[in-house]
C-alpha atoms as a PDB file:
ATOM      1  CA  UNK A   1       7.483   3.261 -17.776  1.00  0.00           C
ATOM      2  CA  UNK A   2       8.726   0.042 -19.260  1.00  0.00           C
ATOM      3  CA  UNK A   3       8.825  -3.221 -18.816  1.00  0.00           C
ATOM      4  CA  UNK A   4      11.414  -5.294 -19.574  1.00  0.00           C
ATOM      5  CA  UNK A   5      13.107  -8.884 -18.962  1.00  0.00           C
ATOM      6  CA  UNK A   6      15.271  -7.348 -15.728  1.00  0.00           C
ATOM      7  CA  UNK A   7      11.900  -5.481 -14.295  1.00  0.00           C
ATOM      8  CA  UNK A   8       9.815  -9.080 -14.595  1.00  0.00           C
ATOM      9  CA  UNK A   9      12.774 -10.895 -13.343  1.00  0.00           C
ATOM     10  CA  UNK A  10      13.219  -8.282 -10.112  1.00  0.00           C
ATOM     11  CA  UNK A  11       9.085  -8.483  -9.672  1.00  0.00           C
ATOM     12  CA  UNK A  12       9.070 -12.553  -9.479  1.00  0.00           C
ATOM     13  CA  UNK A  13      12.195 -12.741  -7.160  1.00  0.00           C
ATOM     14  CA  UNK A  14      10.788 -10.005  -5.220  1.00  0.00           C
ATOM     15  CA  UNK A  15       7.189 -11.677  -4.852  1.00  0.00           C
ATOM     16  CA  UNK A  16       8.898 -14.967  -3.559  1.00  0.00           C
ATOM     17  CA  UNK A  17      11.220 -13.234  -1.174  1.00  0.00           C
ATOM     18  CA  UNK A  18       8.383 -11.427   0.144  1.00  0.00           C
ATOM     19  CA  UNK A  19       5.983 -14.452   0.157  1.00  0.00           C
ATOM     20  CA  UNK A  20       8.265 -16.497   1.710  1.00  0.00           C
ATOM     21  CA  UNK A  21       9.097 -13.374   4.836  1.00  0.00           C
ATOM     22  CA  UNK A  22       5.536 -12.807   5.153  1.00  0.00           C
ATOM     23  CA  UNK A  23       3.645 -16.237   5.242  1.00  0.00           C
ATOM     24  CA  UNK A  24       3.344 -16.702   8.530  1.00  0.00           C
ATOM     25  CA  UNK A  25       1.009 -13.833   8.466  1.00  0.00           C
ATOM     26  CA  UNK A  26      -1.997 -15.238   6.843  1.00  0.00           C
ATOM     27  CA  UNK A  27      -2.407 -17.197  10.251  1.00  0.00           C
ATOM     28  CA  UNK A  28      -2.663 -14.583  12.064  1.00  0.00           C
ATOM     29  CA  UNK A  29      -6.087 -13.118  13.425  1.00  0.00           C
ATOM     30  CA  UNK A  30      -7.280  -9.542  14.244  1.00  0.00           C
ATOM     31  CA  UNK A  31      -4.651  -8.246  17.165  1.00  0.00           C
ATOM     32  CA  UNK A  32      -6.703  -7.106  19.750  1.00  0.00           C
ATOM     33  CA  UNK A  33      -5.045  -3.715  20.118  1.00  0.00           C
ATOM     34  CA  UNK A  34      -6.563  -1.333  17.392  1.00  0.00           C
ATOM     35  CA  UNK A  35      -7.885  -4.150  14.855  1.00  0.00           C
ATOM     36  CA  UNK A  36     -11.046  -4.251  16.784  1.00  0.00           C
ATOM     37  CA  UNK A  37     -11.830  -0.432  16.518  1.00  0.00           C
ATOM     38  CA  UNK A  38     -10.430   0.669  13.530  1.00  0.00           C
ATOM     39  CA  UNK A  39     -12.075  -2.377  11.267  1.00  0.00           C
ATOM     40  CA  UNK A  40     -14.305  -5.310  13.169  1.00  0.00           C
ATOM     41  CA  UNK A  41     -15.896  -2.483  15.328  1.00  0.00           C
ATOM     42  CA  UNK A  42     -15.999   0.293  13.084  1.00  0.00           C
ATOM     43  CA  UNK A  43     -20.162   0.859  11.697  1.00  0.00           C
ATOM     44  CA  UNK A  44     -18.915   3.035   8.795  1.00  0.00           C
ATOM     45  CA  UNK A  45     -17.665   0.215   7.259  1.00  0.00           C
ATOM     46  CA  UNK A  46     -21.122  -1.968   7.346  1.00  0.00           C
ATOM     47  CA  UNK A  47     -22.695   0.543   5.030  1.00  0.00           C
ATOM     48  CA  UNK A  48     -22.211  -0.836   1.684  1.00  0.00           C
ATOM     49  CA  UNK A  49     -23.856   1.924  -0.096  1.00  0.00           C
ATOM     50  CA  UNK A  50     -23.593   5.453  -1.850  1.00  0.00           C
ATOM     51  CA  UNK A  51     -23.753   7.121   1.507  1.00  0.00           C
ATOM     52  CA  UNK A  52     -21.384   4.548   3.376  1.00  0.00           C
ATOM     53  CA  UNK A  53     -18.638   6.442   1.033  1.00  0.00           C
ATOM     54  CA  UNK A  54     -19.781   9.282   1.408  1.00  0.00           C
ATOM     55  CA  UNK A  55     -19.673   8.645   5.498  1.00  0.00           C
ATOM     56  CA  UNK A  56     -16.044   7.361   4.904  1.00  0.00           C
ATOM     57  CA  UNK A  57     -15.174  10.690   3.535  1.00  0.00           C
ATOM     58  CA  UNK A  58     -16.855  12.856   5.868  1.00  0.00           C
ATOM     59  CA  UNK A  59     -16.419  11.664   9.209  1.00  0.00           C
ATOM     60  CA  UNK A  60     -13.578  10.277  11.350  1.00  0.00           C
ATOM     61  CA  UNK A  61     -13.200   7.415  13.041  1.00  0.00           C
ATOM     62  CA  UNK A  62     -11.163   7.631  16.609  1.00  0.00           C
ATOM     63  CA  UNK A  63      -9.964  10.988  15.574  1.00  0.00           C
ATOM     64  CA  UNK A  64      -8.529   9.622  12.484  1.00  0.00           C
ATOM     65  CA  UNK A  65      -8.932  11.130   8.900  1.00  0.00           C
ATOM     66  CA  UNK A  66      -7.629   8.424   6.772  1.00  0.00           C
ATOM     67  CA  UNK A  67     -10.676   8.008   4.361  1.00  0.00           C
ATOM     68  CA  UNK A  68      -8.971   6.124   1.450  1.00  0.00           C
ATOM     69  CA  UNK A  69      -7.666   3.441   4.496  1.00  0.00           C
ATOM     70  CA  UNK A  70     -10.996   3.343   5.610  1.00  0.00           C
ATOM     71  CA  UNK A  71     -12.045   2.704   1.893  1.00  0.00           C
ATOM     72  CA  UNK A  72      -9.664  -0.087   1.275  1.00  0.00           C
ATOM     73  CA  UNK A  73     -10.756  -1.737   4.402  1.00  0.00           C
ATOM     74  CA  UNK A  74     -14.588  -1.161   3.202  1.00  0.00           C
ATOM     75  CA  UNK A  75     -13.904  -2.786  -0.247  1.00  0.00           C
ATOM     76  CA  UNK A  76     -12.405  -5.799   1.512  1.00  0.00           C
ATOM     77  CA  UNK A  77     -15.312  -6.144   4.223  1.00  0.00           C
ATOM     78  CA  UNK A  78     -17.806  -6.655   0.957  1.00  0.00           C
ATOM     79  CA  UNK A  79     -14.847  -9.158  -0.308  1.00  0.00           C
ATOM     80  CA  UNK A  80     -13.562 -10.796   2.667  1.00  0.00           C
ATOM     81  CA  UNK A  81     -16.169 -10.209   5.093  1.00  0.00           C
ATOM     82  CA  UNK A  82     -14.684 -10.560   8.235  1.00  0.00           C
ATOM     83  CA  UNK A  83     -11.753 -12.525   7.564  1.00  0.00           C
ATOM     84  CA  UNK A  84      -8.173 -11.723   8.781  1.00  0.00           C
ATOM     85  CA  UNK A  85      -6.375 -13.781   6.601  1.00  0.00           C
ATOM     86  CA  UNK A  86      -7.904 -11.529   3.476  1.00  0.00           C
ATOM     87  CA  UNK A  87      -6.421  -8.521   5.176  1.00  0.00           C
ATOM     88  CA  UNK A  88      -3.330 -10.041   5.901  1.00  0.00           C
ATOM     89  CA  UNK A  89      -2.777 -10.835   2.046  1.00  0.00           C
ATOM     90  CA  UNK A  90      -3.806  -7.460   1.145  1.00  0.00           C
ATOM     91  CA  UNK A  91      -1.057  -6.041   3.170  1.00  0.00           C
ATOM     92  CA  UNK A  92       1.576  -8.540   2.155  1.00  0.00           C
ATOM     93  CA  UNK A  93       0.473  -7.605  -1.656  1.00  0.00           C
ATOM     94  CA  UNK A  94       0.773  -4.135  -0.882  1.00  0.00           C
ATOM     95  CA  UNK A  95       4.327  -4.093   0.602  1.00  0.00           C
ATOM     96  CA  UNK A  96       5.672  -6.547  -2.515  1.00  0.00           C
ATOM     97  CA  UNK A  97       3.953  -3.752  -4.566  1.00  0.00           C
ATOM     98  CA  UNK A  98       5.635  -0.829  -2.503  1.00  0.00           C
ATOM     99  CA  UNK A  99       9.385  -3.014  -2.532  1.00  0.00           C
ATOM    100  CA  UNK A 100       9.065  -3.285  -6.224  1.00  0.00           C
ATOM    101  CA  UNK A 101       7.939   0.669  -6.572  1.00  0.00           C
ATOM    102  CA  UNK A 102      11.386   0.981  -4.626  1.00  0.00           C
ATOM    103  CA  UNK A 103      13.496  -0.922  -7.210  1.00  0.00           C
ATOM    104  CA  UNK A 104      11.863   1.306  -9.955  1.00  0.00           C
ATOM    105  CA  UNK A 105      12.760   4.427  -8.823  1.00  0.00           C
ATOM    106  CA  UNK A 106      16.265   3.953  -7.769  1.00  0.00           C
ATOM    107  CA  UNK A 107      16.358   2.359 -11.012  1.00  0.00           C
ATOM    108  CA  UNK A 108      15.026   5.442 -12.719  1.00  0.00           C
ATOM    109  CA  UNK A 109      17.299   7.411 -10.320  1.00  0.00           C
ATOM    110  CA  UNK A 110      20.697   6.026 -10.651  1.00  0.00           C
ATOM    111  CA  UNK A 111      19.956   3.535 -14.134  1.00  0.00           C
ATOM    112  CA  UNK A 112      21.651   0.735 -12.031  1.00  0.00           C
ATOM    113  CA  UNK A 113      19.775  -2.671 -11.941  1.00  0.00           C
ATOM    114  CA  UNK A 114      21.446  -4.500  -9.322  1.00  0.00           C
ATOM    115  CA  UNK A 115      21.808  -1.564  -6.696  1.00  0.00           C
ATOM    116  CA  UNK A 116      17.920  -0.840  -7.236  1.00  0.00           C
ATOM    117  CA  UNK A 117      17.100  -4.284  -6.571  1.00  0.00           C
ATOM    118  CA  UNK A 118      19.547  -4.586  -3.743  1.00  0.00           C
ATOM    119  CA  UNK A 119      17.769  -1.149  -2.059  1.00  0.00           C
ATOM    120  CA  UNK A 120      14.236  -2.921  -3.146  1.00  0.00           C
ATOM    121  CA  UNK A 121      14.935  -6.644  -1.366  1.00  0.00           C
ATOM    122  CA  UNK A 122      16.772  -4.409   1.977  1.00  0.00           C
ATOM    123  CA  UNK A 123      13.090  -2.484   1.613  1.00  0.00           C
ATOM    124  CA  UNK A 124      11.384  -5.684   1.528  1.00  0.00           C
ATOM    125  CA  UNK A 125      13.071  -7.398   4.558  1.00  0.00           C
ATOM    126  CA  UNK A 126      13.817  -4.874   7.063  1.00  0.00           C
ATOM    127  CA  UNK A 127      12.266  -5.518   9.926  1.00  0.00           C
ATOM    128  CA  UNK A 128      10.839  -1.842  10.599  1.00  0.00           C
ATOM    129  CA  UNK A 129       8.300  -3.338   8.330  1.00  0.00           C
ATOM    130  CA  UNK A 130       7.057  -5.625   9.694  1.00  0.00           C
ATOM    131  CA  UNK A 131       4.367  -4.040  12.269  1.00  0.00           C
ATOM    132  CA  UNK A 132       3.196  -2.256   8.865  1.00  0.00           C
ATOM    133  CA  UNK A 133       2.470  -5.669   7.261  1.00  0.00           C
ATOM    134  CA  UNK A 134       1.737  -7.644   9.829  1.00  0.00           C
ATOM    135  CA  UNK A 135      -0.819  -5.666  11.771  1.00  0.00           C
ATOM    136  CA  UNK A 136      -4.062  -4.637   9.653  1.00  0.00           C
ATOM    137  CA  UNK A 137      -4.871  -1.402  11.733  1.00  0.00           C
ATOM    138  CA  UNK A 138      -1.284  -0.187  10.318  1.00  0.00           C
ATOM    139  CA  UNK A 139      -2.834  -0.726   6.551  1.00  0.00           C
ATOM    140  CA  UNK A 140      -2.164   3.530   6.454  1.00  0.00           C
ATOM    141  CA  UNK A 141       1.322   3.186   6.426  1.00  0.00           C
ATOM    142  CA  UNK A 142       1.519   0.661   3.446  1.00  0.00           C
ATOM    143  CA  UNK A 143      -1.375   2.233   1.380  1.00  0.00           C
ATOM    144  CA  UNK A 144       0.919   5.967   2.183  1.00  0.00           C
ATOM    145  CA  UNK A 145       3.884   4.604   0.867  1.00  0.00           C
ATOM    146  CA  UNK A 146       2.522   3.113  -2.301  1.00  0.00           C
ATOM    147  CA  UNK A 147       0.630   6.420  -3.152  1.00  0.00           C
ATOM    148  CA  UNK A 148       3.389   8.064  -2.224  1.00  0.00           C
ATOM    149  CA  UNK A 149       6.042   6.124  -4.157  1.00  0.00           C
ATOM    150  CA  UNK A 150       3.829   6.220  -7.358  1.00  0.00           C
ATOM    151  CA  UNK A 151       3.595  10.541  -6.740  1.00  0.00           C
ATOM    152  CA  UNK A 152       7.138   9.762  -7.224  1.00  0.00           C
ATOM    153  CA  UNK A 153       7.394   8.044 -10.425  1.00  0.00           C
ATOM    154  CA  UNK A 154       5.173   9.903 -11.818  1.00  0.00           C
ATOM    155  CA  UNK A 155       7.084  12.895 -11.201  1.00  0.00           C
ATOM    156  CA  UNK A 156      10.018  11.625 -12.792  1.00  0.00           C
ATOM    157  CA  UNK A 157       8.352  10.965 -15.804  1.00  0.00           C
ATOM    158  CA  UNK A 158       6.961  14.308 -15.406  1.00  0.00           C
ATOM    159  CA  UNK A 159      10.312  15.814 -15.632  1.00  0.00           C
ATOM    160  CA  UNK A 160      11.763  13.484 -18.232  1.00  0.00           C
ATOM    161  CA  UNK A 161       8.681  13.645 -20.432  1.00  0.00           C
ATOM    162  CA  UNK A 162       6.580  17.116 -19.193  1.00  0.00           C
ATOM    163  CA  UNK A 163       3.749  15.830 -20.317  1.00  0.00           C
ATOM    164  CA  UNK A 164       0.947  17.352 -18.497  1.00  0.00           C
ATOM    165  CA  UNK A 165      -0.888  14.318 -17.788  1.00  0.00           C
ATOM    166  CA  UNK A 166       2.109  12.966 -15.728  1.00  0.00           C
ATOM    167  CA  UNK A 167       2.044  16.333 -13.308  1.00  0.00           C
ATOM    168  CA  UNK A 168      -1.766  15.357 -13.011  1.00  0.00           C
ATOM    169  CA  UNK A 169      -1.048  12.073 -11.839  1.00  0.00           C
ATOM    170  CA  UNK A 170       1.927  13.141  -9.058  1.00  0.00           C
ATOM    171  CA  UNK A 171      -1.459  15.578  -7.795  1.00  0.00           C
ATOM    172  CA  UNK A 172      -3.874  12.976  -7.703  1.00  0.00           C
ATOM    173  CA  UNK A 173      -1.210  10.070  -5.930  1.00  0.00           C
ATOM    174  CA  UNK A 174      -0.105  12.942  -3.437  1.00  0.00           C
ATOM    175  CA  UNK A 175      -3.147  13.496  -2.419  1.00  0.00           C
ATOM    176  CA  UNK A 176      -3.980  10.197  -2.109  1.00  0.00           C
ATOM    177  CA  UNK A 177      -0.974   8.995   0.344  1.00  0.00           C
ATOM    178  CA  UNK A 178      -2.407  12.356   2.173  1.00  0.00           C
ATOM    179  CA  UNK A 179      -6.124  10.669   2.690  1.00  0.00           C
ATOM    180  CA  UNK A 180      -4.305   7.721   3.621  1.00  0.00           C
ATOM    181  CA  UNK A 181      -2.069   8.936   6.966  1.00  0.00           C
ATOM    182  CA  UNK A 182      -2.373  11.794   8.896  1.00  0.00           C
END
């Protein structure tokens, strides 16, 4: 996968736009809905050891299997701590990651620039997203999509390319978005 003067130029307009949307977000605190359970509540994500992965893996937290959500929200807890406004820009990073995913695979799809980015920005500012991004108990559905979207890429570069390690990679980000939404 290249990149090029268009790709750099899509990226930068695409971080502003989404910047700019999603802003208001890093004042926001924990919603008092599911944030509580699934993250400031949740004891398998005070264990910062060996076994607190393990226990992130093998157990599920209000009848949810979503380990590698879980995971992220571990990694940030030993980053962040507590803090909202960390997991707010963690799911703002992860959408501007996902809209820019978009814009490369319709690019690699239909080898049009400007339609790519215009599916990519419509991505990035639809409003469906917004309870994704904006609420941190709904990490699973931005952390799906960007596994998800990468299974994709690499499958097209599977098929252009068959080289083995690409079909390797579609398994391993496939089974990733899988750990990461039921």
């Amino acid at each position: 996968m290249k990149f090029t003067l268009i790709n750099l130029s899509v990226f930068i307009v695409i971080l502003i736009i989404g910047v700019l949307i999603y802003y208001p977000c890093f004042n926001f605190g924990f919603l008092l809905y599911d944030d509580p359970e699934y993250v400031m509540d949740n004891y398998f994500l005070r264990d910062f050891s060996f076994r607190g992965i393990i226990n992130l893996f093998t157990n599920k937290v209000y009848d949810l299997y979503i380990p590698i959500t879980w995971l992220s929200y571990w990694v940030e807890q030993s980053i962040f701590k507590f803090s909202a406004k960390g997991m707010h820009l963690t799911n703002v990073i992860l959408h501007i990651t996902n809209a820019y995913l978009i814009f490369k695979v319709f690019l690699k799809l239909f080898n049009k620039s400007f339609p790519a980015f215009l599916t990519a920005l419509l991505f990035l500012v639809h409003p469906q997203h917004i309870e994704s991004v904006a609420w941190i108990a709904e990490r699973k559905d931005v952390l799906y999509t960007l596994f998800y979207l990468l299974s994709i890429l690499f499958y097209m570069e599977f098929k252009t390319e068959t080289n083995s390690k690409y079909y390797y990679l579609v398994l391993l980000f496939f089974i990733l978005s899988c750990l990461s939404n039921q």
